[in-house]
C-alpha atoms as a PDB file:
ATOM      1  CA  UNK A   1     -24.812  13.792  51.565  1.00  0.00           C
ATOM      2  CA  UNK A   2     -25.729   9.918  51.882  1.00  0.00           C
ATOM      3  CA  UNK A   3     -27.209   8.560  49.030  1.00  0.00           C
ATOM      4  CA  UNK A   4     -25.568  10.862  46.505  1.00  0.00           C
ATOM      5  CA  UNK A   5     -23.232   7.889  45.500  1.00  0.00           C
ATOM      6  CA  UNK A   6     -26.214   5.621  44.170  1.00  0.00           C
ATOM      7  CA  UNK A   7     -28.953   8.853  42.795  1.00  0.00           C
ATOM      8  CA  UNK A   8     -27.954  12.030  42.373  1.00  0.00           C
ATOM      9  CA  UNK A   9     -30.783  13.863  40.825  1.00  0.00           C
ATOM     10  CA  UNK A  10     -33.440  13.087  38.290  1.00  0.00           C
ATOM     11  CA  UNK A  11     -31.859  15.647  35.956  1.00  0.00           C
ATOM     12  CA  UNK A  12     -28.376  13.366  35.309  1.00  0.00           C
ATOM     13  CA  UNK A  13     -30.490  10.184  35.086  1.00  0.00           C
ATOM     14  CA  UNK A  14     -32.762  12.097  32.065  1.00  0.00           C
ATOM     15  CA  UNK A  15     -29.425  13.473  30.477  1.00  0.00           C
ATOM     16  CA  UNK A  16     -28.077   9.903  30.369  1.00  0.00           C
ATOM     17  CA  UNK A  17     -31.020   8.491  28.838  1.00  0.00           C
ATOM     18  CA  UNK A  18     -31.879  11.000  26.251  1.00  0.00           C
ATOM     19  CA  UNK A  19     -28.159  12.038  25.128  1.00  0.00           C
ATOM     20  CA  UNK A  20     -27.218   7.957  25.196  1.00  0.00           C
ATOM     21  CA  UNK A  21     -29.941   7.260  23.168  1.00  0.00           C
ATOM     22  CA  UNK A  22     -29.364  10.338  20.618  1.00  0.00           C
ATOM     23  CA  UNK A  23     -25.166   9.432  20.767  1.00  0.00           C
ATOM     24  CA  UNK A  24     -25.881   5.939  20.437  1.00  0.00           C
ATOM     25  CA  UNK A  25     -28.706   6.304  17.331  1.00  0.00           C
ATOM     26  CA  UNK A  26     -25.693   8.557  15.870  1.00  0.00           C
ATOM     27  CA  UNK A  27     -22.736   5.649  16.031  1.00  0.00           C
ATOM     28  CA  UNK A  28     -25.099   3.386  14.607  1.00  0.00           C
ATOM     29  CA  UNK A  29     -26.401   5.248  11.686  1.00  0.00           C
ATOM     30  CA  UNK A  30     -22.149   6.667  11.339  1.00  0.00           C
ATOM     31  CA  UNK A  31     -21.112   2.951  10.952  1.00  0.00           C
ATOM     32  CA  UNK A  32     -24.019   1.724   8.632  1.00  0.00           C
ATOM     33  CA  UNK A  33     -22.881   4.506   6.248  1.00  0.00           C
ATOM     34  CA  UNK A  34     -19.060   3.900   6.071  1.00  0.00           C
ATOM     35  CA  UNK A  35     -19.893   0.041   5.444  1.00  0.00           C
ATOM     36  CA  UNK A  36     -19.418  -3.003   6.557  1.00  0.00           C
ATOM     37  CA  UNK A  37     -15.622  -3.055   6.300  1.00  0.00           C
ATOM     38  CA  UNK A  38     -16.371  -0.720  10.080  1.00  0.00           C
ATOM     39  CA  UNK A  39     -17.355  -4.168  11.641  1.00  0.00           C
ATOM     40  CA  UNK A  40     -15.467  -6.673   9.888  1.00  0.00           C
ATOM     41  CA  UNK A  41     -13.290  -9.135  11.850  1.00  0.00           C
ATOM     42  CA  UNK A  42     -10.621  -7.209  13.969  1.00  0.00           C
ATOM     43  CA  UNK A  43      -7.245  -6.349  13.447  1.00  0.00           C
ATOM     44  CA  UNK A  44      -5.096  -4.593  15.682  1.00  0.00           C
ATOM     45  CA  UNK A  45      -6.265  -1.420  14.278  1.00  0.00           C
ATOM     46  CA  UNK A  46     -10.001  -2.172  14.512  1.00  0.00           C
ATOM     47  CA  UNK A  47      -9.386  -3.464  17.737  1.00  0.00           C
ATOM     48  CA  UNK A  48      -8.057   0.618  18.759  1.00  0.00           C
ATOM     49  CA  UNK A  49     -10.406   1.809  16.965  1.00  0.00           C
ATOM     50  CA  UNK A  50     -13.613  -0.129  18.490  1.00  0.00           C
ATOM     51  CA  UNK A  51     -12.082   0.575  22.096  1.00  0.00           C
ATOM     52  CA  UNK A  52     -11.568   4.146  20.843  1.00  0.00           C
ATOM     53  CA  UNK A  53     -15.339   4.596  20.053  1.00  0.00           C
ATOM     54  CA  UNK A  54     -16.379   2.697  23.244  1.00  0.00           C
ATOM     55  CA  UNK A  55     -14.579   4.790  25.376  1.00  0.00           C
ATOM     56  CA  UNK A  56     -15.954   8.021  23.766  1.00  0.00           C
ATOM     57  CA  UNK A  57     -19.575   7.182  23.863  1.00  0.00           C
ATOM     58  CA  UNK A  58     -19.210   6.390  27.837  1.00  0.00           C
ATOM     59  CA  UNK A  59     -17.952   9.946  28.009  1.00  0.00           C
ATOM     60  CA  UNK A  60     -20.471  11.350  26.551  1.00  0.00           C
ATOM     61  CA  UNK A  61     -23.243   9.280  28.311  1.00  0.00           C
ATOM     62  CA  UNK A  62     -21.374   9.752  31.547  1.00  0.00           C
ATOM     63  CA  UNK A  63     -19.741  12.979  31.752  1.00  0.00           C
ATOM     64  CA  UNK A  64     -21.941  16.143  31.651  1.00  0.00           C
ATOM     65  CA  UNK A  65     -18.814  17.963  30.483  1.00  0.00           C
ATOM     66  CA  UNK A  66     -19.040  16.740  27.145  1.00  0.00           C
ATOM     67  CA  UNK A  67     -22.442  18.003  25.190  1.00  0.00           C
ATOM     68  CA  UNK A  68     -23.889  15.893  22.659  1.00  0.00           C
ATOM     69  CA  UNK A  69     -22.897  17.690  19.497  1.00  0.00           C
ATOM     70  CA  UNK A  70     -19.160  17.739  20.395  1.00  0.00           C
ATOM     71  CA  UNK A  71     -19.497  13.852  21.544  1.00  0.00           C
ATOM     72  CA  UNK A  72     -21.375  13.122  18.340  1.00  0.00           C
ATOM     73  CA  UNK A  73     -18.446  14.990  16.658  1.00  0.00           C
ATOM     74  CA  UNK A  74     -16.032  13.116  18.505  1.00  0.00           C
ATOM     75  CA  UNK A  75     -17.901   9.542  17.822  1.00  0.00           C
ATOM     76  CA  UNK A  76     -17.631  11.094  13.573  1.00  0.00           C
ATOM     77  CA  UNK A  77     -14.426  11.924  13.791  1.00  0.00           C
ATOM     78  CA  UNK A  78     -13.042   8.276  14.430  1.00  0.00           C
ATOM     79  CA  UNK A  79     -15.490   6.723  12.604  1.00  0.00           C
ATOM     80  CA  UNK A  80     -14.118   9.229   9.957  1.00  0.00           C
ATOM     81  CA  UNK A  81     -11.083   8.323  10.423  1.00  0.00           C
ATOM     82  CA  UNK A  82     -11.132   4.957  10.254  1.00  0.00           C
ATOM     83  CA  UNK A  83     -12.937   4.925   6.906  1.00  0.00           C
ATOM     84  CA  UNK A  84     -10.526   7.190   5.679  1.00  0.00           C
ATOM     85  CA  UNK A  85      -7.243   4.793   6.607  1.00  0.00           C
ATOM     86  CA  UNK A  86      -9.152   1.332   5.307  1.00  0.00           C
ATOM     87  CA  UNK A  87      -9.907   3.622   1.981  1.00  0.00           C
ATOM     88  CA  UNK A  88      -6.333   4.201   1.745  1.00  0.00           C
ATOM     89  CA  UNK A  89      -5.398   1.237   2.969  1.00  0.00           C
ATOM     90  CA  UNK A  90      -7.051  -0.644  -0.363  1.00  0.00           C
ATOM     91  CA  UNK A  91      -5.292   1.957  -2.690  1.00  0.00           C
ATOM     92  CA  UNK A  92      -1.647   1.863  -1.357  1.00  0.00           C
ATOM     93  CA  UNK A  93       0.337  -1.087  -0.742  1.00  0.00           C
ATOM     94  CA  UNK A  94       2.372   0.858   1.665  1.00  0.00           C
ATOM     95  CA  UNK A  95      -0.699   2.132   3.959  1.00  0.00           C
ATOM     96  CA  UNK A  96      -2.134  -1.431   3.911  1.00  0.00           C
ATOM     97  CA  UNK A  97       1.965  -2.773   5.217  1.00  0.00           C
ATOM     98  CA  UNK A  98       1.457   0.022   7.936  1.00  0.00           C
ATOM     99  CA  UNK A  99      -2.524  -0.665   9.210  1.00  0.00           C
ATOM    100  CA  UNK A 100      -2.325  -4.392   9.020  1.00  0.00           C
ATOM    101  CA  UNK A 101      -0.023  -7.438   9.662  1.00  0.00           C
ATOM    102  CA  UNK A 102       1.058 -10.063   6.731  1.00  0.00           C
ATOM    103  CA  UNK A 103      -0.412 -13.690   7.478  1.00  0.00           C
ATOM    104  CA  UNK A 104       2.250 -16.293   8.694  1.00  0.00           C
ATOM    105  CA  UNK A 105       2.645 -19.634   8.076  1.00  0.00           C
ATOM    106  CA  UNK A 106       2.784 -21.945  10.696  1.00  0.00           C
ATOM    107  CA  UNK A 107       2.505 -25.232   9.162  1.00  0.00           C
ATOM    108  CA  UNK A 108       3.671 -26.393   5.752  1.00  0.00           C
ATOM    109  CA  UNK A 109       3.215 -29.917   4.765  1.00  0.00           C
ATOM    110  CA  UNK A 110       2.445 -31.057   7.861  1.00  0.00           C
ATOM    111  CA  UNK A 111       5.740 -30.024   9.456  1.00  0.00           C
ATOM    112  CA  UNK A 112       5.224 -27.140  12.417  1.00  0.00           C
ATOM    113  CA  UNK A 113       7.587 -23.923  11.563  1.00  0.00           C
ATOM    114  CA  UNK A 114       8.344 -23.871  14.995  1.00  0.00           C
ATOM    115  CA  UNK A 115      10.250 -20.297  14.581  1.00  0.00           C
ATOM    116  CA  UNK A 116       7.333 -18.691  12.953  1.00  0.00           C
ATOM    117  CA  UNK A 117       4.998 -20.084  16.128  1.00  0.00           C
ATOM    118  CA  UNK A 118       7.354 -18.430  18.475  1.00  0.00           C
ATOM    119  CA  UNK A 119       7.627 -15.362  17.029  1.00  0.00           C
ATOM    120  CA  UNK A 120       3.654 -15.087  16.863  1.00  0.00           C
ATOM    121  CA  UNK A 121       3.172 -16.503  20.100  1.00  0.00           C
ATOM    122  CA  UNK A 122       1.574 -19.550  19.058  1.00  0.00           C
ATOM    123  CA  UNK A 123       1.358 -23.252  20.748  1.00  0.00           C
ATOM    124  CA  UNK A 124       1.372 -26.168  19.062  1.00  0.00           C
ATOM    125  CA  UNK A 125      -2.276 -26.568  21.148  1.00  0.00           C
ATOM    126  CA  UNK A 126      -3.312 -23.816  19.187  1.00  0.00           C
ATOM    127  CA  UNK A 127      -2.474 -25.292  16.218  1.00  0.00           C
ATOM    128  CA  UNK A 128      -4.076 -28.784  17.411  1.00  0.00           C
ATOM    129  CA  UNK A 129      -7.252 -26.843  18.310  1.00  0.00           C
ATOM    130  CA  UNK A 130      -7.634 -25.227  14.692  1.00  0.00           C
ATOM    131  CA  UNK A 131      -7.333 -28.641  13.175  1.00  0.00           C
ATOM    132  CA  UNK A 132     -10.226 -30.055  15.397  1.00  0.00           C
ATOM    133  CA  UNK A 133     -12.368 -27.463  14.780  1.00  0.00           C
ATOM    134  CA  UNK A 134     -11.397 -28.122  10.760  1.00  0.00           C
ATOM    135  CA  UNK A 135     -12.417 -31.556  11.356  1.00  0.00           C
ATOM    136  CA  UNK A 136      -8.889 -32.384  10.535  1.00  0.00           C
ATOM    137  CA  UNK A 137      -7.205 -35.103  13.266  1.00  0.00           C
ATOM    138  CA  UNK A 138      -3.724 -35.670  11.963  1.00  0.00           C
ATOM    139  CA  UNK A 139      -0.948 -32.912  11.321  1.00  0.00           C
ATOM    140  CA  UNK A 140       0.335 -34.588   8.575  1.00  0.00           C
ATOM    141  CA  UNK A 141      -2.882 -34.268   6.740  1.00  0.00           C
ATOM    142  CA  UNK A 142      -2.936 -30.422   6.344  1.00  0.00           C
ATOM    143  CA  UNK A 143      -0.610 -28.835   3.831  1.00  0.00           C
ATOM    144  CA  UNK A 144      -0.620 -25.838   5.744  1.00  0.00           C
ATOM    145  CA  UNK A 145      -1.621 -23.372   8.570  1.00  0.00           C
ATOM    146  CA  UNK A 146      -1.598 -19.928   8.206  1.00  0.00           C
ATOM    147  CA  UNK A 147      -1.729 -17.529  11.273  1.00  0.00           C
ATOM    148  CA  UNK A 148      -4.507 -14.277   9.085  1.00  0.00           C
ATOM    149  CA  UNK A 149      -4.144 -10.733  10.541  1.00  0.00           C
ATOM    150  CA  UNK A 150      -7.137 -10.612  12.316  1.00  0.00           C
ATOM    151  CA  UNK A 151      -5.725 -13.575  14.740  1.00  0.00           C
ATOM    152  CA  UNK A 152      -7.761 -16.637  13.139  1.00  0.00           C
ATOM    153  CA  UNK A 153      -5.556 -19.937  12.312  1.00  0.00           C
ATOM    154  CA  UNK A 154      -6.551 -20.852   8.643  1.00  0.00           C
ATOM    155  CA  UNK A 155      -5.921 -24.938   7.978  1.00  0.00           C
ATOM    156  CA  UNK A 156      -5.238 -25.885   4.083  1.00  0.00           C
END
Protein backbone atom coordinates (compact mmCIF):
# COMPACT_ATOMS: atom_id res chain seq x y z
CA UNK A 1 0.00 0.00 0.00
CA UNK A 2 1.49 3.62 -0.78
CA UNK A 3 2.35 5.45 2.06
CA UNK A 4 3.17 2.50 4.30
CA UNK A 5 6.96 3.34 3.82
CA UNK A 6 6.69 6.89 5.58
CA UNK A 7 3.40 5.98 8.44
CA UNK A 8 2.41 2.85 9.14
CA UNK A 9 -0.06 3.08 11.90
CA UNK A 10 -0.49 5.20 14.96
CA UNK A 11 0.05 2.09 17.10
CA UNK A 12 4.11 1.69 16.04
CA UNK A 13 4.56 5.49 16.31
CA UNK A 14 3.01 5.23 20.25
CA UNK A 15 5.20 2.01 20.86
CA UNK A 16 8.29 3.97 19.76
CA UNK A 17 7.63 6.82 21.88
CA UNK A 18 6.57 5.25 25.06
CA UNK A 19 9.04 2.08 25.04
CA UNK A 20 12.07 4.70 23.82
CA UNK A 21 11.34 6.82 26.46
CA UNK A 22 10.95 3.92 29.24
CA UNK A 23 14.40 2.05 27.50
CA UNK A 24 16.07 5.21 27.32
CA UNK A 25 15.07 6.51 31.21
CA UNK A 26 16.47 2.80 31.99
CA UNK A 27 20.20 3.27 30.24
CA UNK A 28 20.41 6.43 31.88
CA UNK A 29 19.54 5.62 35.39
CA UNK A 30 21.87 1.86 34.56
CA UNK A 31 24.93 4.12 33.80
CA UNK A 32 24.49 6.76 36.66
CA UNK A 33 24.61 3.75 39.04
CA UNK A 34 27.75 1.85 37.78
CA UNK A 35 29.66 5.36 37.84
CA UNK A 36 31.34 7.52 36.03
CA UNK A 37 34.16 5.20 34.97
CA UNK A 38 30.78 4.03 32.24
CA UNK A 39 31.48 7.42 30.43
CA UNK A 40 34.98 8.13 30.88
CA UNK A 41 37.19 8.82 27.83
CA UNK A 42 37.13 5.77 25.38
CA UNK A 43 39.23 2.98 24.89
CA UNK A 44 38.85 0.39 22.48
CA UNK A 45 36.71 -1.45 24.82
CA UNK A 46 34.41 1.46 25.71
CA UNK A 47 34.33 2.26 22.28
CA UNK A 48 32.49 -1.71 21.73
CA UNK A 49 30.83 -1.29 24.42
CA UNK A 50 29.09 2.29 23.70
CA UNK A 51 28.34 0.98 20.02
CA UNK A 52 27.11 -2.20 21.73
CA UNK A 53 24.49 -0.27 23.83
CA UNK A 54 23.60 2.03 20.86
CA UNK A 55 22.82 -0.61 18.72
CA UNK A 56 20.59 -2.38 21.33
CA UNK A 57 18.47 0.52 22.30
CA UNK A 58 17.63 1.12 18.36
CA UNK A 59 16.38 -2.44 18.51
CA UNK A 60 14.34 -2.06 20.99
CA UNK A 61 12.89 1.37 19.89
CA UNK A 62 12.67 0.01 16.38
CA UNK A 63 11.86 -3.52 16.30
CA UNK A 64 8.49 -4.65 17.79
CA UNK A 65 10.11 -8.07 18.18
CA UNK A 66 11.97 -7.14 21.07
CA UNK A 67 9.59 -6.13 24.28
CA UNK A 68 10.79 -3.72 26.66
CA UNK A 69 11.68 -5.90 29.60
CA UNK A 70 13.96 -8.20 27.51
CA UNK A 71 15.54 -4.88 25.77
CA UNK A 72 15.89 -3.32 29.20
CA UNK A 73 17.54 -6.68 30.14
CA UNK A 74 19.62 -6.60 27.24
CA UNK A 75 20.65 -2.68 27.76
CA UNK A 76 21.61 -4.29 31.89
CA UNK A 77 23.31 -6.91 30.78
CA UNK A 78 26.17 -4.86 28.97
CA UNK A 79 26.06 -2.23 31.15
CA UNK A 80 26.61 -5.18 33.64
CA UNK A 81 29.11 -6.32 31.99
CA UNK A 82 31.11 -3.66 31.47
CA UNK A 83 31.17 -2.69 35.15
CA UNK A 84 32.03 -6.02 35.93
CA UNK A 85 35.40 -6.12 33.47
CA UNK A 86 36.58 -2.29 34.60
CA UNK A 87 36.01 -3.79 38.38
CA UNK A 88 38.30 -6.47 37.50
CA UNK A 89 40.22 -4.66 35.45
CA UNK A 90 41.46 -2.33 38.68
CA UNK A 91 42.10 -5.58 40.76
CA UNK A 92 44.22 -7.69 38.28
CA UNK A 93 47.11 -6.57 36.44
CA UNK A 94 46.47 -9.23 33.94
CA UNK A 95 42.64 -8.21 33.14
CA UNK A 96 43.73 -4.53 32.93
CA UNK A 97 46.91 -5.94 30.07
CA UNK A 98 43.84 -7.68 28.32
CA UNK A 99 40.92 -4.62 28.36
CA UNK A 100 43.31 -1.82 27.70
CA UNK A 101 46.48 -0.82 25.70
CA UNK A 102 49.93 0.42 27.48
CA UNK A 103 50.71 4.21 26.55
CA UNK A 104 53.65 4.67 23.99
CA UNK A 105 56.12 7.02 23.74
CA UNK A 106 56.54 8.88 20.81
CA UNK A 107 58.87 11.55 21.64
CA UNK A 108 61.72 11.57 24.13
CA UNK A 109 63.84 14.56 24.47
CA UNK A 110 62.74 16.09 21.65
CA UNK A 111 63.85 13.33 19.28
CA UNK A 112 60.64 11.54 17.33
CA UNK A 113 60.77 7.51 17.98
CA UNK A 114 59.92 7.18 14.58
CA UNK A 115 59.35 3.18 15.05
CA UNK A 116 56.98 3.63 17.87
CA UNK A 117 54.89 6.33 15.46
CA UNK A 118 54.67 3.70 12.84
CA UNK A 119 53.64 1.05 14.71
CA UNK A 120 50.73 3.28 16.27
CA UNK A 121 49.94 4.86 13.17
CA UNK A 122 51.00 8.18 14.04
CA UNK A 123 52.34 11.31 11.80
CA UNK A 124 54.72 13.50 12.74
CA UNK A 125 51.55 16.17 11.98
CA UNK A 126 49.97 14.55 14.69
CA UNK A 127 52.60 15.04 16.83
CA UNK A 128 53.03 18.83 15.56
CA UNK A 129 49.29 19.32 16.21
CA UNK A 130 49.50 18.10 19.99
CA UNK A 131 52.30 20.51 20.58
CA UNK A 132 50.20 23.52 19.23
CA UNK A 133 47.41 22.78 21.06
CA UNK A 134 50.06 22.49 24.28
CA UNK A 135 51.11 25.85 23.37
CA UNK A 136 54.42 24.27 22.76
CA UNK A 137 56.14 25.51 19.12
CA UNK A 138 59.45 23.74 19.02
CA UNK A 139 60.06 19.82 19.24
CA UNK A 140 63.03 20.20 20.98
CA UNK A 141 61.28 21.84 23.82
CA UNK A 142 59.15 18.84 25.00
CA UNK A 143 60.86 16.03 26.84
CA UNK A 144 58.35 13.78 25.71
CA UNK A 145 55.09 12.61 23.96
CA UNK A 146 53.23 9.87 25.00
CA UNK A 147 50.53 8.23 22.72
CA UNK A 148 47.52 7.28 26.34
CA UNK A 149 45.13 4.35 25.61
CA UNK A 150 42.24 6.20 25.02
CA UNK A 151 44.02 7.78 21.70
CA UNK A 152 44.99 11.36 23.23
CA UNK A 153 48.81 12.54 22.56
CA UNK A 154 50.08 13.68 26.08
CA UNK A 155 53.18 16.47 25.64
CA UNK A 156 55.75 16.58 28.79
Amino acid sequence: MPGTMFFHDWQGVLRVLIVGTLAYGALILMLRISGKRTLSKMNAFDLIVTVALGSTLATVLLSGDVPLVEGVLALALLVGLQFAITWLSVRSDRVQHVIKAEPTLLVHEGRLLREAMKQQRVTGEEIEAALRQSGRKRLEDVHAVILETDGTLAVI
